[in-house]
C-alpha atoms as a PDB file:
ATOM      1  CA  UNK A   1      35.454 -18.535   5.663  1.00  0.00           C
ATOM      2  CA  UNK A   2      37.659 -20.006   2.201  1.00  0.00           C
ATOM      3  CA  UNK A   3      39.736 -16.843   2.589  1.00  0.00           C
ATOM      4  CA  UNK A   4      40.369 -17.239   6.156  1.00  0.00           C
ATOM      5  CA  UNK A   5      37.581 -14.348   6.938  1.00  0.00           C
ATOM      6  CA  UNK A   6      34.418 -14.279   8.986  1.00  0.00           C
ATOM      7  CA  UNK A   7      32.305 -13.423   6.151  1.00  0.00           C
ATOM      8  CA  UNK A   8      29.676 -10.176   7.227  1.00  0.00           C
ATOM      9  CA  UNK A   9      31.677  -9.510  10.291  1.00  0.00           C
ATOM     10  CA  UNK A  10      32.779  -6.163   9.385  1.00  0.00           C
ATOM     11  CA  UNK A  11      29.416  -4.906   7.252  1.00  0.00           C
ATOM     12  CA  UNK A  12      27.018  -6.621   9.674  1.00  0.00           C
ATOM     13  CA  UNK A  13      27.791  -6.889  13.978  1.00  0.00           C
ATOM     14  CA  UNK A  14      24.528  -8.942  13.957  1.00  0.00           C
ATOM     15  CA  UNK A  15      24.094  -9.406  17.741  1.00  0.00           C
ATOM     16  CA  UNK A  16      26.285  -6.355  18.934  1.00  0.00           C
ATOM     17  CA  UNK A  17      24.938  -2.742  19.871  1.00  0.00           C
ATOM     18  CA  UNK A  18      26.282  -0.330  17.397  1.00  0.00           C
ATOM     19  CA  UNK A  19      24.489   2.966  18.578  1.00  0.00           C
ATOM     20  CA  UNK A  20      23.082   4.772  21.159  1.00  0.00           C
ATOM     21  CA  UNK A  21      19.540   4.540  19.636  1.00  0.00           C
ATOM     22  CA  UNK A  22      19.461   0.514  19.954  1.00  0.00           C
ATOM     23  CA  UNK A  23      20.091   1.135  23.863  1.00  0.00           C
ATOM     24  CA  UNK A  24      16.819   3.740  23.486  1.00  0.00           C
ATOM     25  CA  UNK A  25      15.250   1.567  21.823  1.00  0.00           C
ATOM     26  CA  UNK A  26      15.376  -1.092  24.271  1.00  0.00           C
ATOM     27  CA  UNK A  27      14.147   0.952  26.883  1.00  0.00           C
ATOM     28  CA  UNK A  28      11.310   2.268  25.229  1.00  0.00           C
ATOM     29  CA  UNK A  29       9.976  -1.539  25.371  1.00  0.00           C
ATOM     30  CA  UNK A  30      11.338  -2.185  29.029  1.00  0.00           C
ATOM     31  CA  UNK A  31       9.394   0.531  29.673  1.00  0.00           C
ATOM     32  CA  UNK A  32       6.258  -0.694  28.201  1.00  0.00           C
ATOM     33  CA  UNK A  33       6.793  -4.481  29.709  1.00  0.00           C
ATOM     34  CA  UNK A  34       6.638  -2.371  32.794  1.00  0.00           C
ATOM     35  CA  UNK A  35       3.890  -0.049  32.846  1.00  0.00           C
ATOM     36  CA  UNK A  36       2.403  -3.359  30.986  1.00  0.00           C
ATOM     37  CA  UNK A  37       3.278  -4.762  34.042  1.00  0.00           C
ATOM     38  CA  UNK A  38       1.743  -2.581  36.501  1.00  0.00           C
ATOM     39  CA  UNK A  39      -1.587  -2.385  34.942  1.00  0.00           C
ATOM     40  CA  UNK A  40      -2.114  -6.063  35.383  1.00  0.00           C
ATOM     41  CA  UNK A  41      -0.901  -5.875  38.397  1.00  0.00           C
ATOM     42  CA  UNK A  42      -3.900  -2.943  39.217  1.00  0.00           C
ATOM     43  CA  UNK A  43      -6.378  -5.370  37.669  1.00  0.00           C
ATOM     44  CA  UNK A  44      -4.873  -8.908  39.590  1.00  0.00           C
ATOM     45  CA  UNK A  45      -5.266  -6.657  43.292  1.00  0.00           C
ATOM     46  CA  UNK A  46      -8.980  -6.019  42.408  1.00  0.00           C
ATOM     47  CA  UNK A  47      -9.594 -10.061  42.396  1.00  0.00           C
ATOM     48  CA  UNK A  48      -7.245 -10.435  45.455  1.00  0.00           C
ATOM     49  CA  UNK A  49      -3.935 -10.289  47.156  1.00  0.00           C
ATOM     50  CA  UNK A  50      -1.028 -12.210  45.531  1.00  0.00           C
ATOM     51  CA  UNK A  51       0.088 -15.287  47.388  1.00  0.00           C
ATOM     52  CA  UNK A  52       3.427 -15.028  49.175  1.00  0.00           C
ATOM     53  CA  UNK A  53       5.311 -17.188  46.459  1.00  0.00           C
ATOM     54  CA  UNK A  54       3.915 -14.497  44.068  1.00  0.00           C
ATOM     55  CA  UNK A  55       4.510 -11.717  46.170  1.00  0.00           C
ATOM     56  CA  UNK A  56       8.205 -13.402  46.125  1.00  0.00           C
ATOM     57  CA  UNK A  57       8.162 -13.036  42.445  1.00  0.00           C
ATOM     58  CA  UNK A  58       7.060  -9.386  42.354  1.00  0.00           C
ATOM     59  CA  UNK A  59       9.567  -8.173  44.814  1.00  0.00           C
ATOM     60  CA  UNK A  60      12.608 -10.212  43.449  1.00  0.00           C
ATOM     61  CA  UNK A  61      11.726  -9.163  39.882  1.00  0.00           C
ATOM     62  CA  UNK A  62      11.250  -5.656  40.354  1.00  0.00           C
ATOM     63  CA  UNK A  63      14.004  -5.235  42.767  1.00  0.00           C
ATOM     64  CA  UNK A  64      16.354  -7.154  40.115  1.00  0.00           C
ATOM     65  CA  UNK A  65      15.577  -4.766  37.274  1.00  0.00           C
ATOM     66  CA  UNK A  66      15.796  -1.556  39.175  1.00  0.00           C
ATOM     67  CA  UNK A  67      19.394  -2.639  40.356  1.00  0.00           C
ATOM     68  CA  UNK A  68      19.864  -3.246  36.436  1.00  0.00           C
ATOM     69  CA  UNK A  69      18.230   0.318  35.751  1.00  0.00           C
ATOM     70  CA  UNK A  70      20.536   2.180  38.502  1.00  0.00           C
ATOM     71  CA  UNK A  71      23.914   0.236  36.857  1.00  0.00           C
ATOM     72  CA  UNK A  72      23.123   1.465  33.499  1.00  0.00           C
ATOM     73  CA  UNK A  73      22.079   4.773  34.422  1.00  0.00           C
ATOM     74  CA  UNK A  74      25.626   5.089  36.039  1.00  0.00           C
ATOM     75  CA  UNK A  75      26.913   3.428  33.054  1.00  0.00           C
ATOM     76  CA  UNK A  76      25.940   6.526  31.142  1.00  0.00           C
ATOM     77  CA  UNK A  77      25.711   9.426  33.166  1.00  0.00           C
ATOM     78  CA  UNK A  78      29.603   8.806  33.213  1.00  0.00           C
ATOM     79  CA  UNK A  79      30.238   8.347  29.520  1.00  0.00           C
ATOM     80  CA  UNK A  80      31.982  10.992  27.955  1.00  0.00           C
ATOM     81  CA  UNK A  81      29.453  12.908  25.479  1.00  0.00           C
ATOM     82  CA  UNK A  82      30.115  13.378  21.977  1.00  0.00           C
ATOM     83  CA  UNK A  83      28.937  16.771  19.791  1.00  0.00           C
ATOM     84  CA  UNK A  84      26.306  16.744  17.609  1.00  0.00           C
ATOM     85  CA  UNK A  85      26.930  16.865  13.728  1.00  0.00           C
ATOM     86  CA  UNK A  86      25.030  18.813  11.500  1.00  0.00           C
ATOM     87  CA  UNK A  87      22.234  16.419  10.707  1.00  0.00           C
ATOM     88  CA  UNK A  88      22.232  14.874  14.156  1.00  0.00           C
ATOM     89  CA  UNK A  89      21.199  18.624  15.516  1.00  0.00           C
ATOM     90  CA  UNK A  90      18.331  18.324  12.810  1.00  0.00           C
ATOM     91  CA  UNK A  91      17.052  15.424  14.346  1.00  0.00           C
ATOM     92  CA  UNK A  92      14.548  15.365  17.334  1.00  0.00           C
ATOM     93  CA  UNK A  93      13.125  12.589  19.475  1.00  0.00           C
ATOM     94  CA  UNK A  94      10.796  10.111  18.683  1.00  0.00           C
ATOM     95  CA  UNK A  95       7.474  10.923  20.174  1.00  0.00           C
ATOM     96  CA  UNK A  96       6.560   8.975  23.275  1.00  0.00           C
ATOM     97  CA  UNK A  97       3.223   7.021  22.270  1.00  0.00           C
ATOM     98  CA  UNK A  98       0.133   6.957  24.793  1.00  0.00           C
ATOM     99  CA  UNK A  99       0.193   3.911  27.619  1.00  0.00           C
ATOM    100  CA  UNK A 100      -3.474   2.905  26.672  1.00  0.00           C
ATOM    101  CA  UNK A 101      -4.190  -0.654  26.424  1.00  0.00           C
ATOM    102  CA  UNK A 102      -5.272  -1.409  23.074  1.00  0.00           C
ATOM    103  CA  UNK A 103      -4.607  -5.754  22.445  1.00  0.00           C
ATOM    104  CA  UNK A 104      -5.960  -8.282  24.548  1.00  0.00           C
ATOM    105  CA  UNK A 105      -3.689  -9.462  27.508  1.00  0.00           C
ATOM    106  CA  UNK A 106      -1.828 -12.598  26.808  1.00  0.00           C
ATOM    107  CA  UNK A 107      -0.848 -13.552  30.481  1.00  0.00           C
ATOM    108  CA  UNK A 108      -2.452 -11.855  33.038  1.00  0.00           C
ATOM    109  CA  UNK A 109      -2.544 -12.206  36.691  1.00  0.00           C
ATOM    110  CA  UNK A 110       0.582 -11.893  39.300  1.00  0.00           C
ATOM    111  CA  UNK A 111       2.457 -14.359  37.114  1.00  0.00           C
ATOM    112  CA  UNK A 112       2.078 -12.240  33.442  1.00  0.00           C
ATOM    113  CA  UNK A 113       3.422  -9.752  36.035  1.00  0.00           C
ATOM    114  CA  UNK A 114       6.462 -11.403  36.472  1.00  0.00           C
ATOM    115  CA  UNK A 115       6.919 -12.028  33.277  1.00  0.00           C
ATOM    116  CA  UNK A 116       6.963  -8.761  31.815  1.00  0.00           C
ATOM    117  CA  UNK A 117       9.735  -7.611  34.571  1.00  0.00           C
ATOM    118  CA  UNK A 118      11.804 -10.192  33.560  1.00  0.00           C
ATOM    119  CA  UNK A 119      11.610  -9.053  29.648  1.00  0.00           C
ATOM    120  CA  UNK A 120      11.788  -5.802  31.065  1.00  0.00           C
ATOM    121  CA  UNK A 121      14.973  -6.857  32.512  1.00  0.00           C
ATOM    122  CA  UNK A 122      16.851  -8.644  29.791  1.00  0.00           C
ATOM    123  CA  UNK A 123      16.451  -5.595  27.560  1.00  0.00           C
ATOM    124  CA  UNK A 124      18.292  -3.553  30.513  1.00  0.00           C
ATOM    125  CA  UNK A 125      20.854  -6.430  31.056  1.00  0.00           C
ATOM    126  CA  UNK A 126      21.512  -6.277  26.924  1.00  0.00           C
ATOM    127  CA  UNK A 127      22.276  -3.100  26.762  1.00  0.00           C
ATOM    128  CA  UNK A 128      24.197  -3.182  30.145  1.00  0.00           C
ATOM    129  CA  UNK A 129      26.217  -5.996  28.715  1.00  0.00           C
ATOM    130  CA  UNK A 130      26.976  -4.315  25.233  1.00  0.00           C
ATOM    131  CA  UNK A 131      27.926  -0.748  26.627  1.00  0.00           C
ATOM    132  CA  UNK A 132      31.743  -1.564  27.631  1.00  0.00           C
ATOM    133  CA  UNK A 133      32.103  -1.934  23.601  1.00  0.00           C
ATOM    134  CA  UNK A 134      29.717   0.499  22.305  1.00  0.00           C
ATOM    135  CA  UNK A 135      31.586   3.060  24.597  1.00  0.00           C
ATOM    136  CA  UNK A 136      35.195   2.039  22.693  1.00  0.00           C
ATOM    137  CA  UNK A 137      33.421   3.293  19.288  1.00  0.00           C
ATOM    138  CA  UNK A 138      31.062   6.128  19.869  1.00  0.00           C
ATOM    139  CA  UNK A 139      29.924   8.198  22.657  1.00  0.00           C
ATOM    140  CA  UNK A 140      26.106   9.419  22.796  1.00  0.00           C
ATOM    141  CA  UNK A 141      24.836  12.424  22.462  1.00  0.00           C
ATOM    142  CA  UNK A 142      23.819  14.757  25.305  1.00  0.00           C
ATOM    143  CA  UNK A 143      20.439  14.073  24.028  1.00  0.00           C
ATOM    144  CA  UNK A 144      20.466  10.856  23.720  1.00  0.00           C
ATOM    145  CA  UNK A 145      21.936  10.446  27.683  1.00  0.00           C
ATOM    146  CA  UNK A 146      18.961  12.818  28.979  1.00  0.00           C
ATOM    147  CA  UNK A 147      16.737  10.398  27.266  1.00  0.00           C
ATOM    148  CA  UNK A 148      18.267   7.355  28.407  1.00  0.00           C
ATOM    149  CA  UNK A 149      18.200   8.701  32.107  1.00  0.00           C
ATOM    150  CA  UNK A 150      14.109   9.712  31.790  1.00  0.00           C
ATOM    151  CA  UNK A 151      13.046   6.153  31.008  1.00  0.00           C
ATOM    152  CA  UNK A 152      15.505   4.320  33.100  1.00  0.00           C
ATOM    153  CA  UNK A 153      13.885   6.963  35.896  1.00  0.00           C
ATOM    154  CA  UNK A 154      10.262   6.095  34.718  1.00  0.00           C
ATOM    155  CA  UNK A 155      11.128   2.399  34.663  1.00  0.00           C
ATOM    156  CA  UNK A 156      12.146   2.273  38.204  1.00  0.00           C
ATOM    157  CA  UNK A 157       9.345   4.536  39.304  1.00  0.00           C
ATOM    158  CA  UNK A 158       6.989   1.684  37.498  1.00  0.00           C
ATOM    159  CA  UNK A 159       8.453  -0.867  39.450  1.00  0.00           C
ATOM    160  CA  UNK A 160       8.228   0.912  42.823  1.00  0.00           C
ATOM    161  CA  UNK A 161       4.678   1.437  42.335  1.00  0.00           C
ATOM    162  CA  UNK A 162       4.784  -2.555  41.631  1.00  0.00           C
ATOM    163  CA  UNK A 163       6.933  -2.589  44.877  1.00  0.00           C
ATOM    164  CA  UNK A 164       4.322  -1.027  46.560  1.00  0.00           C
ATOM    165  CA  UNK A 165       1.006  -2.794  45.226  1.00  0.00           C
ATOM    166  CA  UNK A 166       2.273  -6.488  45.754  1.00  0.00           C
ATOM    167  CA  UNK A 167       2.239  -6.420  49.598  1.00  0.00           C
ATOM    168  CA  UNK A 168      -0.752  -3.992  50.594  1.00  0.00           C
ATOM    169  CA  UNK A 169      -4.264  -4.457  50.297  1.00  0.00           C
ATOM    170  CA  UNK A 170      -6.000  -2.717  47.190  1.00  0.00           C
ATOM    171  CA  UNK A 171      -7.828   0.791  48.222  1.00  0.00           C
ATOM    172  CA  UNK A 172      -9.075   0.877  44.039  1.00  0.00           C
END
């Protein structure tokens, strides 16, 4: 600040998106809080029904985040695209991981439901939030939109099928 500077401003945007990979990124764990989500959910209907209050919870949470999921889907789909460079044409997706379970679930139950749609949710709202500025410094890639439209589509098929599994009665 002595010379009338924000010092690291300009070399390091700490909190601000700078590229279309962050916005991936993000997604790719929305995505898992989600299916994370709906597993729990699978296991929570085989002890019982959720109460109404949870039910509440489900619907609200899910609905929220695939409103969130639908506005940044637009968001993109109507960016302009930029081309490729050289290296950037060289460079391929990261692999998509398996969905297995593998650690021990912290919260479980309707609630650790809940709770992973809301994370879920402020990754989408993040990225929503940042894109406005990202947009006035680089455009993604086609790429990199096709990717950003799959998971926002799996995300919002997850929390249909969490739509659908709070209300009825289990057939598992």
């Amino acid at each position: 600040m002595a010379q009338g500077r924000r010092p690291l401003r300009a070399a390091a945007p700490v909190f601000d998106t700078v590229n279309f990979g962050e916005v991936i990124s993000r997604l790719r764990r929305a995505e898992g809080k989600v299916r994370m989500g709906l597993h729990i959910l699978r296991k929570a209907r085989l002890a019982g029904l959720p109460s109404s209050q949870d039910r509440a919870a489900l619907v609200q949470g899910a609905t929220a985040l695939i409103e969130r999921a639908t506005e940044l889907g637009r968001m993109v789909q109507t960016a302009p695209e930029d081309q490729p460079t050289e290296s950037e044409q060289l460079v391929t997706s990261r692999p998509t991981r398996g969905h297995e379970v593998q650690k021990p679930l912290k919260a479980t139950g309707y609630q650790g439901v809940a709770g992973r749609l809301s994370n879920a949710a402020s990754y989408i709202l993040k990225s929503a939030r940042d894109l406005p500025a990202l947009l006035q410094e680089v455009h993604p890639l086609r790429r990199e939109k096709e990717e950003i439209e799959e998971r926002l589509t799996r995300i919002v098929a997850d929390c249909l099928a969490i739509l659908r599994g709070a209300g009825e009665p289990s057939t598992a």
